[in-house]
PDB file of N, CA and C in Angstrom:
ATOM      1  N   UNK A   1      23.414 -20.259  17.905  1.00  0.00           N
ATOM      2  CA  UNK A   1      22.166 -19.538  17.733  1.00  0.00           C
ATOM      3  C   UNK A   1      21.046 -20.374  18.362  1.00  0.00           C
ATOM      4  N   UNK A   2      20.060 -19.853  18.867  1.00  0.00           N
ATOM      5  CA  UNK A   2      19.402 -20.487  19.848  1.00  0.00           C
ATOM      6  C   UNK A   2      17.885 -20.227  18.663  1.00  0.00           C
ATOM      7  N   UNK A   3      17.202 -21.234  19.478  1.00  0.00           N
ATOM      8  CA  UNK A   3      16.145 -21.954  18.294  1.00  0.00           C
ATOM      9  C   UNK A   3      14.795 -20.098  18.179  1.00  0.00           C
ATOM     10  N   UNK A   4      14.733 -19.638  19.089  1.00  0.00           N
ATOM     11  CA  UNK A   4      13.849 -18.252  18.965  1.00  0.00           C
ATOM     12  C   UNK A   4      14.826 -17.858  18.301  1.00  0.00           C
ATOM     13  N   UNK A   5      16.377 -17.436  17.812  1.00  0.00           N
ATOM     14  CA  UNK A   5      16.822 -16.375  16.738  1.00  0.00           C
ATOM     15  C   UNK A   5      16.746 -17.321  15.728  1.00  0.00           C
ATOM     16  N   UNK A   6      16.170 -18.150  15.415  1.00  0.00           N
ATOM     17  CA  UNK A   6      16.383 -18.714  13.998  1.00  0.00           C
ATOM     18  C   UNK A   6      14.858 -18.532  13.879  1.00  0.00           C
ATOM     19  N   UNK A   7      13.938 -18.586  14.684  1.00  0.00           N
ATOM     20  CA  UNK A   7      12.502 -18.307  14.361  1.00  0.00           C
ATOM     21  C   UNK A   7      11.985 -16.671  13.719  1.00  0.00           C
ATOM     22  N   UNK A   8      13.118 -15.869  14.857  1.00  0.00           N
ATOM     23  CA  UNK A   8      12.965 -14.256  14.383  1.00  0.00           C
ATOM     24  C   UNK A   8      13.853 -14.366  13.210  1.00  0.00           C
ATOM     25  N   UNK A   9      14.974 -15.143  12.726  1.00  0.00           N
ATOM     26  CA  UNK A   9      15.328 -14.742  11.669  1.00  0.00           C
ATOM     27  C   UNK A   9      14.480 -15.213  10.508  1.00  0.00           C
ATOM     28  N   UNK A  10      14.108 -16.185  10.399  1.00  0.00           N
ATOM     29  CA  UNK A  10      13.121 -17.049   9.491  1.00  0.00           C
ATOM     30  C   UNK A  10      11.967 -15.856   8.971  1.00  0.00           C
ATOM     31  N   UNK A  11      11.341 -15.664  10.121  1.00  0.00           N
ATOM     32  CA  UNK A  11      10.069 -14.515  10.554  1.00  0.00           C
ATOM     33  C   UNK A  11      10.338 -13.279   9.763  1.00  0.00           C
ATOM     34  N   UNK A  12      11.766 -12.472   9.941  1.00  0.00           N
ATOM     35  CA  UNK A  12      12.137 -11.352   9.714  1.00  0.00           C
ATOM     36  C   UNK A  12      12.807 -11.852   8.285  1.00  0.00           C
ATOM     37  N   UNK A  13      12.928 -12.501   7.382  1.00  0.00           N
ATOM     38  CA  UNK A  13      13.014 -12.973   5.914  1.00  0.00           C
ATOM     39  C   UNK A  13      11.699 -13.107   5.188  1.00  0.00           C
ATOM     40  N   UNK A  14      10.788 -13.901   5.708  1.00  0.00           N
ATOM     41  CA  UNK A  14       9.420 -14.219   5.402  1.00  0.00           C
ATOM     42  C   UNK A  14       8.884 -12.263   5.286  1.00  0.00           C
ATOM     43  N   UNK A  15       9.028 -11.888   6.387  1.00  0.00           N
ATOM     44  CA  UNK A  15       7.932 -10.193   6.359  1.00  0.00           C
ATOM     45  C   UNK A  15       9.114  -9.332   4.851  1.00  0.00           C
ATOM     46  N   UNK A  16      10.105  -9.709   4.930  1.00  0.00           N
ATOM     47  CA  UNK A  16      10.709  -8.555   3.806  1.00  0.00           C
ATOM     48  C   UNK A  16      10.648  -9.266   2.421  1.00  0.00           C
ATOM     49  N   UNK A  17      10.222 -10.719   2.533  1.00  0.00           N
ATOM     50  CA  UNK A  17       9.618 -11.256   0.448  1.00  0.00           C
ATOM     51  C   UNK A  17       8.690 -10.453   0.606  1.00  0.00           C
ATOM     52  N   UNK A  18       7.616 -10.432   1.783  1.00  0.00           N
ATOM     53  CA  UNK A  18       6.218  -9.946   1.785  1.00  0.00           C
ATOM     54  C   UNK A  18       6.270  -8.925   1.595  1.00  0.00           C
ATOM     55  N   UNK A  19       7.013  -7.794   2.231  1.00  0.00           N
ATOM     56  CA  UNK A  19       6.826  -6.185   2.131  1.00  0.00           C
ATOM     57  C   UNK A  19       7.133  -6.225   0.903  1.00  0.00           C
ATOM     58  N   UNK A  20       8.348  -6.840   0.135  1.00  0.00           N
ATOM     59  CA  UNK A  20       9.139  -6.533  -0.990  1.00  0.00           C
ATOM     60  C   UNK A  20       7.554  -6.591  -2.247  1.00  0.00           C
ATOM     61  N   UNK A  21       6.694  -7.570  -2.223  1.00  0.00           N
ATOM     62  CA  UNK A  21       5.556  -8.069  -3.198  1.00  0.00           C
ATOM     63  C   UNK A  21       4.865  -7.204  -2.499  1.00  0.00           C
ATOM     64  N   UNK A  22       4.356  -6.393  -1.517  1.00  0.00           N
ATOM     65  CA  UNK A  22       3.493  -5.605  -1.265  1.00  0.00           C
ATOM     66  C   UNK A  22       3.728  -4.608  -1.996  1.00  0.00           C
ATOM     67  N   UNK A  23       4.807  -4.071  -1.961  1.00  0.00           N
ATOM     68  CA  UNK A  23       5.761  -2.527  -2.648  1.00  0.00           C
ATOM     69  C   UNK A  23       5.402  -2.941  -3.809  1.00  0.00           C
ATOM     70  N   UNK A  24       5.648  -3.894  -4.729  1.00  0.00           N
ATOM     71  CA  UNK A  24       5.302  -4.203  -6.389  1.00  0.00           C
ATOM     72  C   UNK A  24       4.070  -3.835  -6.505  1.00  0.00           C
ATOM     73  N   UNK A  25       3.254  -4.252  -6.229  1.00  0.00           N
ATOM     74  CA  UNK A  25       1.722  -3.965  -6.027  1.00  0.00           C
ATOM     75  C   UNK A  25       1.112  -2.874  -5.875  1.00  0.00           C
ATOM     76  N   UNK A  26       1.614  -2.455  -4.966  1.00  0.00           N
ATOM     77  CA  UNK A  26       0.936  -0.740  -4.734  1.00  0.00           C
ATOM     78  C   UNK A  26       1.815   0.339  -5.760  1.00  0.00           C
ATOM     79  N   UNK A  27       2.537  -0.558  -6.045  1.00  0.00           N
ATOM     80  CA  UNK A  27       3.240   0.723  -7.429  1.00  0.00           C
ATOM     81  C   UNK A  27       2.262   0.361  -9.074  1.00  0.00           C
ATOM     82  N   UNK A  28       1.493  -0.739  -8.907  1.00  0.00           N
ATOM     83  CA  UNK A  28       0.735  -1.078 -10.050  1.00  0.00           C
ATOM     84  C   UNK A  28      -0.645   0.271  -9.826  1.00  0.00           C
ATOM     85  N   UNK A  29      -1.044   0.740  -8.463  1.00  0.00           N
ATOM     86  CA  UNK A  29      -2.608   0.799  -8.181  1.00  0.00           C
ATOM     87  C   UNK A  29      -2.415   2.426  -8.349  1.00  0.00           C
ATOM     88  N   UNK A  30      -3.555   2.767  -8.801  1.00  0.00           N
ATOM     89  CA  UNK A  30      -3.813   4.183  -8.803  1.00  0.00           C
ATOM     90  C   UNK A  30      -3.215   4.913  -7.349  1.00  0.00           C
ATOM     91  N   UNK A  31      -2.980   6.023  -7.019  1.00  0.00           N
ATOM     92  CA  UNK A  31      -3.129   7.165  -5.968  1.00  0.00           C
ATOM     93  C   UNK A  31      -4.424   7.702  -6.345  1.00  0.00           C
ATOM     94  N   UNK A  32      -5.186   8.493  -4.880  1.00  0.00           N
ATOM     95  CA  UNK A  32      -6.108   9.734  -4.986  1.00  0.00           C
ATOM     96  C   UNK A  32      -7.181   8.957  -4.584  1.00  0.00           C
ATOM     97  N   UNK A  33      -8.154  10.034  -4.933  1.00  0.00           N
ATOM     98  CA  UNK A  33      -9.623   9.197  -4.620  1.00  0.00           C
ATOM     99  C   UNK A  33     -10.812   9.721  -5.609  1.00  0.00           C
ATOM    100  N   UNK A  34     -11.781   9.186  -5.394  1.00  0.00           N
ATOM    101  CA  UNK A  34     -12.813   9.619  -6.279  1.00  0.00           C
ATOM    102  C   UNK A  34     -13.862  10.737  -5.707  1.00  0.00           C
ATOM    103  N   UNK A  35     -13.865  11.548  -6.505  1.00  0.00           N
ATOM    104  CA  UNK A  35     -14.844  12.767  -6.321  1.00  0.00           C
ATOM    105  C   UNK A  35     -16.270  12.590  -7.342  1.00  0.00           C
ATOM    106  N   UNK A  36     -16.792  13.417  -7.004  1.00  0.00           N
ATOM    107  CA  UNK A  36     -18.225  13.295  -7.996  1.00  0.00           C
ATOM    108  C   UNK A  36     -18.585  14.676  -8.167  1.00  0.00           C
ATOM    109  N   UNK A  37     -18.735  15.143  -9.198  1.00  0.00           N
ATOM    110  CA  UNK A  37     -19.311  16.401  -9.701  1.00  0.00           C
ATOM    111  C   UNK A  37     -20.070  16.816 -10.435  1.00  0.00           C
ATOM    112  N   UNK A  38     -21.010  17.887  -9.836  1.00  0.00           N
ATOM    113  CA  UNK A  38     -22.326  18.216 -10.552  1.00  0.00           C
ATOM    114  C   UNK A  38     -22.212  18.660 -11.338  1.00  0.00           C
ATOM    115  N   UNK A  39     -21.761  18.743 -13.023  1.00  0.00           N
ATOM    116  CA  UNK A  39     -21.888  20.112 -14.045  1.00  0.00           C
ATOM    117  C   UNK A  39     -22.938  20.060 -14.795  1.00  0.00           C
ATOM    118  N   UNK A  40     -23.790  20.939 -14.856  1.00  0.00           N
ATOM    119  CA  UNK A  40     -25.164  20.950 -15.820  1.00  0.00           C
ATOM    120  C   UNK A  40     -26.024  19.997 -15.205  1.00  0.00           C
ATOM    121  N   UNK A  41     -26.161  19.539 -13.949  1.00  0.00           N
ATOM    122  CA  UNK A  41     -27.137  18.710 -13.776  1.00  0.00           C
ATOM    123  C   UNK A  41     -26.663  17.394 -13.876  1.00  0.00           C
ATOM    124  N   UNK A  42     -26.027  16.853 -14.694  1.00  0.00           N
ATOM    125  CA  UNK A  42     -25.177  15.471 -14.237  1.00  0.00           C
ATOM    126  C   UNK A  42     -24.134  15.407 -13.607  1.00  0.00           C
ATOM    127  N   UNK A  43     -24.043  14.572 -13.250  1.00  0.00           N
ATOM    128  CA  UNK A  43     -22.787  13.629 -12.079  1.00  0.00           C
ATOM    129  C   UNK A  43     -21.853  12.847 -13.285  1.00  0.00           C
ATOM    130  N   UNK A  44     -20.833  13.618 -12.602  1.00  0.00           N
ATOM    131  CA  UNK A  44     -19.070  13.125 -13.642  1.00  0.00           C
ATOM    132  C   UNK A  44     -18.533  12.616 -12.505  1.00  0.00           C
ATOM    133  N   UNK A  45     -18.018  11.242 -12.450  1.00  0.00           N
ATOM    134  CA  UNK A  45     -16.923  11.241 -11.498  1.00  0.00           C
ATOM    135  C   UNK A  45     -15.324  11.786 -12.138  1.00  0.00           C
ATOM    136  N   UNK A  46     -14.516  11.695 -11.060  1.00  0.00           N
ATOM    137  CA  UNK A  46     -13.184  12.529 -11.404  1.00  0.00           C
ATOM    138  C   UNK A  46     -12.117  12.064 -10.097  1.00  0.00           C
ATOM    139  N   UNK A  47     -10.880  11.291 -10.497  1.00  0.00           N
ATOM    140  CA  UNK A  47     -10.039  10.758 -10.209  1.00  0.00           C
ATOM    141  C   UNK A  47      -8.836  11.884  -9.554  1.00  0.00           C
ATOM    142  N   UNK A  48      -9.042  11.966  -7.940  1.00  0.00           N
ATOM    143  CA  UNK A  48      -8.164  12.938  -8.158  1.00  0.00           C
ATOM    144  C   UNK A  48      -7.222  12.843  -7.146  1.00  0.00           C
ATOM    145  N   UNK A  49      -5.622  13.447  -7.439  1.00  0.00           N
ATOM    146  CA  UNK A  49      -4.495  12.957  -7.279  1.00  0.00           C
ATOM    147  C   UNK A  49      -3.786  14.384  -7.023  1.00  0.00           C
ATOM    148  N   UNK A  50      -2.419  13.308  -6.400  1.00  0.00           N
ATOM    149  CA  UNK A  50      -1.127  14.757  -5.926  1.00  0.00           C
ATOM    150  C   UNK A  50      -0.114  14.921  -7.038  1.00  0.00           C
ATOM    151  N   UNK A  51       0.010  15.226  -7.609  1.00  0.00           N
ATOM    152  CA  UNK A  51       1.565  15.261  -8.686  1.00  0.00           C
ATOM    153  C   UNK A  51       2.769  16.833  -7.962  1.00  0.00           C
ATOM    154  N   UNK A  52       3.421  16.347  -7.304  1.00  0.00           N
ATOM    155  CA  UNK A  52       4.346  17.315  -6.461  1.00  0.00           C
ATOM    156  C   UNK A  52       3.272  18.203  -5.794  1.00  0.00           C
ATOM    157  N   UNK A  53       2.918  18.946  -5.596  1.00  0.00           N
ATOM    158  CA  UNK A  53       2.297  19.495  -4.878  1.00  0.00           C
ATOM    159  C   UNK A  53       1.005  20.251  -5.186  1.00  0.00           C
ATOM    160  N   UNK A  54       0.499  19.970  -6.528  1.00  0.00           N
ATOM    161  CA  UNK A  54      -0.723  20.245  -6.979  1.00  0.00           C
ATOM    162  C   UNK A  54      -1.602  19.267  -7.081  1.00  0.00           C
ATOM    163  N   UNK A  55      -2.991  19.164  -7.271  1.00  0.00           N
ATOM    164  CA  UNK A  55      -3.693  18.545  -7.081  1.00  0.00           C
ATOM    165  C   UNK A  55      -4.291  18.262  -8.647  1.00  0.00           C
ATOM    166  N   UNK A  56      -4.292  16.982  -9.063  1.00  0.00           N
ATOM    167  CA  UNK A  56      -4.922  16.722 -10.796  1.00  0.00           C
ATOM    168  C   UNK A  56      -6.431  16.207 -10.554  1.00  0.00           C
ATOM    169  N   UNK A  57      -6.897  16.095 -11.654  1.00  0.00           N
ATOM    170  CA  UNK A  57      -8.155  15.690 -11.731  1.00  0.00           C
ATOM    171  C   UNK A  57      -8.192  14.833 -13.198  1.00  0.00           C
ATOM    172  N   UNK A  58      -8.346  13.931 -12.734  1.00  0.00           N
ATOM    173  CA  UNK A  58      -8.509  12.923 -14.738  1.00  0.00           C
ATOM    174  C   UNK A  58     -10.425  12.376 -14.487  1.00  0.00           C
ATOM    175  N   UNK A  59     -10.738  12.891 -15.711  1.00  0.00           N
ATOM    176  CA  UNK A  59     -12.189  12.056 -15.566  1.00  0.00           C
ATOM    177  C   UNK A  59     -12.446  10.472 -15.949  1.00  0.00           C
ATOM    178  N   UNK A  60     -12.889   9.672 -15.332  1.00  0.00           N
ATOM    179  CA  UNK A  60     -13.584   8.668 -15.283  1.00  0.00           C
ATOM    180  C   UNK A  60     -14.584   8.086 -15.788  1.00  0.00           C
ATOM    181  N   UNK A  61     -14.652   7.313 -16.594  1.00  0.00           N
ATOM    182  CA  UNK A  61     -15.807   6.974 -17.490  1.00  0.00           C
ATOM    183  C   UNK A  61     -16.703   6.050 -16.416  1.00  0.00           C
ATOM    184  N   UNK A  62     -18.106   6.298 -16.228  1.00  0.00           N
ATOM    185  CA  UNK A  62     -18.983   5.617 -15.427  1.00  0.00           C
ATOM    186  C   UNK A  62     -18.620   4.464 -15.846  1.00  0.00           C
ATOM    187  N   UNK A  63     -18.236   3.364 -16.530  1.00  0.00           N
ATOM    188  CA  UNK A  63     -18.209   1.899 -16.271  1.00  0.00           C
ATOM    189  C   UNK A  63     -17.155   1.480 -15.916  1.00  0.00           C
ATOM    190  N   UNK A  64     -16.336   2.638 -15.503  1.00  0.00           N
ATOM    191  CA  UNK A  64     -14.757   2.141 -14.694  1.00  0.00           C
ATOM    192  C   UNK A  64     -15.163   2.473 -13.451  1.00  0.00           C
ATOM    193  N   UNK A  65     -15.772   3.148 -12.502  1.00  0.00           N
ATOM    194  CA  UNK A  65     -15.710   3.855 -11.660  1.00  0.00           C
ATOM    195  C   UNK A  65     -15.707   2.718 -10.804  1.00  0.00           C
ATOM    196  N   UNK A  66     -16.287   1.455 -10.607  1.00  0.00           N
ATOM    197  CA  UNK A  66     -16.681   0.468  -9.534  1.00  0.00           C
ATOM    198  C   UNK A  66     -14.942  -0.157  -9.381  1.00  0.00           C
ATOM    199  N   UNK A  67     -14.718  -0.789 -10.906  1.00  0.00           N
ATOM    200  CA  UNK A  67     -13.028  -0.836 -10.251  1.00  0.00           C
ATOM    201  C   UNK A  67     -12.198  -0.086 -10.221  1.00  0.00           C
ATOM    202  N   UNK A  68     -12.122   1.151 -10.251  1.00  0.00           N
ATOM    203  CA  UNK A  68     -11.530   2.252  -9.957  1.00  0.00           C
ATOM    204  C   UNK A  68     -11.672   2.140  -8.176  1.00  0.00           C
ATOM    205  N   UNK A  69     -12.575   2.432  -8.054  1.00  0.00           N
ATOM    206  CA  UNK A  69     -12.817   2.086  -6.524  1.00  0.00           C
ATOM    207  C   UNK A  69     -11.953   1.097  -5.587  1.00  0.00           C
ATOM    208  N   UNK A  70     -12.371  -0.207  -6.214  1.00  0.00           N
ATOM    209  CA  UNK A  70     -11.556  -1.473  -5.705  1.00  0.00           C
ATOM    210  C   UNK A  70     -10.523  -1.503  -5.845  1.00  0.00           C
ATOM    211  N   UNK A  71      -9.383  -0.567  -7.162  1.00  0.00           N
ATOM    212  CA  UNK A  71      -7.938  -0.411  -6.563  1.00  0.00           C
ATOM    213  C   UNK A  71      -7.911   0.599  -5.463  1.00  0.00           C
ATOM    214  N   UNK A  72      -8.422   1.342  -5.787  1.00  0.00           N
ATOM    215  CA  UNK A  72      -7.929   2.595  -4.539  1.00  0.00           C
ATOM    216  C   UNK A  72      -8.192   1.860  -2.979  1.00  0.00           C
ATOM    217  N   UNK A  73      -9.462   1.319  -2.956  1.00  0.00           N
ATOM    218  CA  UNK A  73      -9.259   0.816  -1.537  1.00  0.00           C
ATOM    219  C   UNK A  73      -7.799  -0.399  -1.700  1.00  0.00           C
ATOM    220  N   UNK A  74      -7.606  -1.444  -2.648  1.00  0.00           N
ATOM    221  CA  UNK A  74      -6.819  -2.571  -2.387  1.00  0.00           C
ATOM    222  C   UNK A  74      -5.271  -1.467  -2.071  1.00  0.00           C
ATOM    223  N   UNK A  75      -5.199  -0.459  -2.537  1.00  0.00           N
ATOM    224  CA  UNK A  75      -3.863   0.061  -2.319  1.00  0.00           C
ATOM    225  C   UNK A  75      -4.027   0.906  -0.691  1.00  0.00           C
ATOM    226  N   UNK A  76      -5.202   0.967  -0.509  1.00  0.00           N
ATOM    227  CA  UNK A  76      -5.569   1.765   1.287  1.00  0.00           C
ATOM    228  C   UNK A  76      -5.221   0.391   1.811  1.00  0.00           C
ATOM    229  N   UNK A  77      -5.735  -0.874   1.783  1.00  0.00           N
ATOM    230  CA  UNK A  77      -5.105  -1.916   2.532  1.00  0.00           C
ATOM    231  C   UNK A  77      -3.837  -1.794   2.512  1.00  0.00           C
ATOM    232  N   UNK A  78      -3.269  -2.296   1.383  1.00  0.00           N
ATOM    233  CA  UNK A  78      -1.805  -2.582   1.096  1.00  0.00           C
ATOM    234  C   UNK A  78      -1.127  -1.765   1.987  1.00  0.00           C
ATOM    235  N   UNK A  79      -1.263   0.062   2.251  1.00  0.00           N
ATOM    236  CA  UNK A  79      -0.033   0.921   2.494  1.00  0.00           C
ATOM    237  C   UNK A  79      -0.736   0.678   4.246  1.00  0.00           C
ATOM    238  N   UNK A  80      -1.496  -0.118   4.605  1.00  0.00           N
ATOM    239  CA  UNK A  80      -1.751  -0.676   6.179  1.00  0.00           C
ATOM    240  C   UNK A  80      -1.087  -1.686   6.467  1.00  0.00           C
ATOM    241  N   UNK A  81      -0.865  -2.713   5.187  1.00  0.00           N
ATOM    242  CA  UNK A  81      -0.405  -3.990   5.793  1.00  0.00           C
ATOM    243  C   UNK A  81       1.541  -3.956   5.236  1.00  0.00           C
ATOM    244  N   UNK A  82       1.522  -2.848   4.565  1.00  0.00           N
ATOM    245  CA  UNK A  82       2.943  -2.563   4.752  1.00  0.00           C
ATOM    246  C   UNK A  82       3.020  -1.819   6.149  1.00  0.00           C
ATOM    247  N   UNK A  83       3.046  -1.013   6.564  1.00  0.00           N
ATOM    248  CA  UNK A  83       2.941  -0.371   8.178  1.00  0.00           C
ATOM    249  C   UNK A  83       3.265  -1.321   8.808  1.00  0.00           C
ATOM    250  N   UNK A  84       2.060  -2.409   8.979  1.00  0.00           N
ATOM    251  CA  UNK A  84       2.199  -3.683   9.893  1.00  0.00           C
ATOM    252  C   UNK A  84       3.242  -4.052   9.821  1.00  0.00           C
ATOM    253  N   UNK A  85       3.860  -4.779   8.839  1.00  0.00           N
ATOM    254  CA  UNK A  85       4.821  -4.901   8.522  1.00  0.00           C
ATOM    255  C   UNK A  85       6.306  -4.630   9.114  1.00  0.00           C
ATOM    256  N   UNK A  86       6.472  -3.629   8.486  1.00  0.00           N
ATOM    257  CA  UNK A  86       7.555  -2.808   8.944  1.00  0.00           C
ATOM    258  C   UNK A  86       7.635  -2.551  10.287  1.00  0.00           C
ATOM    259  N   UNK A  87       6.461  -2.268  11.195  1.00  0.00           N
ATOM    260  CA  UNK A  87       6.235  -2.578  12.572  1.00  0.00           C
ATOM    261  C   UNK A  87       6.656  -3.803  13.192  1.00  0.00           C
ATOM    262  N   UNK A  88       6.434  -4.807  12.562  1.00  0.00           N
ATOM    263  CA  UNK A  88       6.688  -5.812  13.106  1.00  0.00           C
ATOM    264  C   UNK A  88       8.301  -6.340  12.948  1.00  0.00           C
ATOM    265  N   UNK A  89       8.631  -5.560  11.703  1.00  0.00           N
ATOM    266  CA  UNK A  89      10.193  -5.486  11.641  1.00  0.00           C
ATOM    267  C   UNK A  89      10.922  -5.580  12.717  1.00  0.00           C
ATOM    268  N   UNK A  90      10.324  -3.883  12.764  1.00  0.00           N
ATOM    269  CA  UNK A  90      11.352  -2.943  14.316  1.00  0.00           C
ATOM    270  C   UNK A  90      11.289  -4.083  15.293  1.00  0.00           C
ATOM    271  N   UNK A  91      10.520  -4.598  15.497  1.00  0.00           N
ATOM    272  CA  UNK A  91      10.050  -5.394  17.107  1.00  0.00           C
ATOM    273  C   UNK A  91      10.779  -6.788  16.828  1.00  0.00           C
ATOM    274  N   UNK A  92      11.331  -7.454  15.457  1.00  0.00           N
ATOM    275  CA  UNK A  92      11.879  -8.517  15.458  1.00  0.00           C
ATOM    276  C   UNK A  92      13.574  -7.771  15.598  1.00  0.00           C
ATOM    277  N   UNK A  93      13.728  -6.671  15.479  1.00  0.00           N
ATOM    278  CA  UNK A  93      15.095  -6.449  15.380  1.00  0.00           C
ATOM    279  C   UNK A  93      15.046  -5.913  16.661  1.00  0.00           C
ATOM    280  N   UNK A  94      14.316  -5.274  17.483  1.00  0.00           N
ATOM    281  CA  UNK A  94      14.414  -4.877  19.048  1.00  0.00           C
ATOM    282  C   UNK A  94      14.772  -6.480  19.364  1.00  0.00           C
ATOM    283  N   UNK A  95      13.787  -6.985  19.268  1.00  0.00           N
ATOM    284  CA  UNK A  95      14.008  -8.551  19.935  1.00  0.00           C
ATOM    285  C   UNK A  95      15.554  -9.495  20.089  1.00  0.00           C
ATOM    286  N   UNK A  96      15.968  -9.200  18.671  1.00  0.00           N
ATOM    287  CA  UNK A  96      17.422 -10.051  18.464  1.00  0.00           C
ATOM    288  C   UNK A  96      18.697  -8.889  18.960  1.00  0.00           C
ATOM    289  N   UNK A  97      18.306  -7.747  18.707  1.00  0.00           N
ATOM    290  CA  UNK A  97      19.928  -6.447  19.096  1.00  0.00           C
ATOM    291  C   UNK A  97      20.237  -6.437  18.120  1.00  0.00           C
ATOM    292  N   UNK A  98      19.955  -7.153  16.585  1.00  0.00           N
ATOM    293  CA  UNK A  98      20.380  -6.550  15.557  1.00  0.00           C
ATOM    294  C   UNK A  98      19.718  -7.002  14.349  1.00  0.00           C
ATOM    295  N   UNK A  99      19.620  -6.892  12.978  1.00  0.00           N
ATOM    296  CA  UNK A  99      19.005  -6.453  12.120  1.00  0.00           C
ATOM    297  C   UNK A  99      19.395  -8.281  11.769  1.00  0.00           C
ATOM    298  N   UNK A 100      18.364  -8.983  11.302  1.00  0.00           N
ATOM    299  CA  UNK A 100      18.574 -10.178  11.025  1.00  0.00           C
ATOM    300  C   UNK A 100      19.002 -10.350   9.361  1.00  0.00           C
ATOM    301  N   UNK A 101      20.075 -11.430   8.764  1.00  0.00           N
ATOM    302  CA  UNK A 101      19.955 -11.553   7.065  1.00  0.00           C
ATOM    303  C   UNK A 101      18.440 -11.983   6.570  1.00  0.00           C
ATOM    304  N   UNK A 102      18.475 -11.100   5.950  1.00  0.00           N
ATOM    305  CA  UNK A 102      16.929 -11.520   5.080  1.00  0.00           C
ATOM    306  C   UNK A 102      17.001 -12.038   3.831  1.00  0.00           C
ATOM    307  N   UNK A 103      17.677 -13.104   3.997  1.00  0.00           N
ATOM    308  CA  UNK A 103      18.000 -13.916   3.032  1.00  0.00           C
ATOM    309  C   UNK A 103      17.087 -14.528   2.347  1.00  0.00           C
TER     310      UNK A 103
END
């Protein structure tokens, strides 16, 4: 084995602990996004989500809404830097001709 397949294999072990702790993570964080709605003159926010193919709505108490926010974006990163990821997979396994142990 020549010293670049031990680097792509190293490389291609290192990205699948990472994807593997990315996947844990984004299964902790909300789905959906936040809406805001006028009823009677005040503003409700409202958490809203896919459950099979309908759309839910859970309301939000104004002093959650700021970290409510900050998961939904940390899980919009996360399902980017899984992409990356997995992108960078394909291109370590194009590179070697075959799927490295990810030991």
């Amino acid at each position: 084995m020549s010293v670049l397949e031990g680097v792509l294999e190293e490389e291609y072990a290192r990205s699948s602990r990472l994807l593997g702790l990315m996947e844990q993570e984004i299964d902790l964080l909300p789905k959906g996004s936040i809406r805001m709605r006028n009823i009677k003159g005040q503003e409700y926010c409202y958490l809203n989500y896919r459950v099979g193919d309908k759309v839910k709505s859970d309301y939000v108490p104004a002093a959650e809404v700021d970290e409510l926010r900050a998961k939904i974006e940390r899980r919009r990163a996360l399902v980017t830097a899984i992409r990356e990821q997995k992108q960078s997979q394909k291109q370590i396994i194009r590179a070697l001709g075959r799927v490295p142990n990810a030991d």
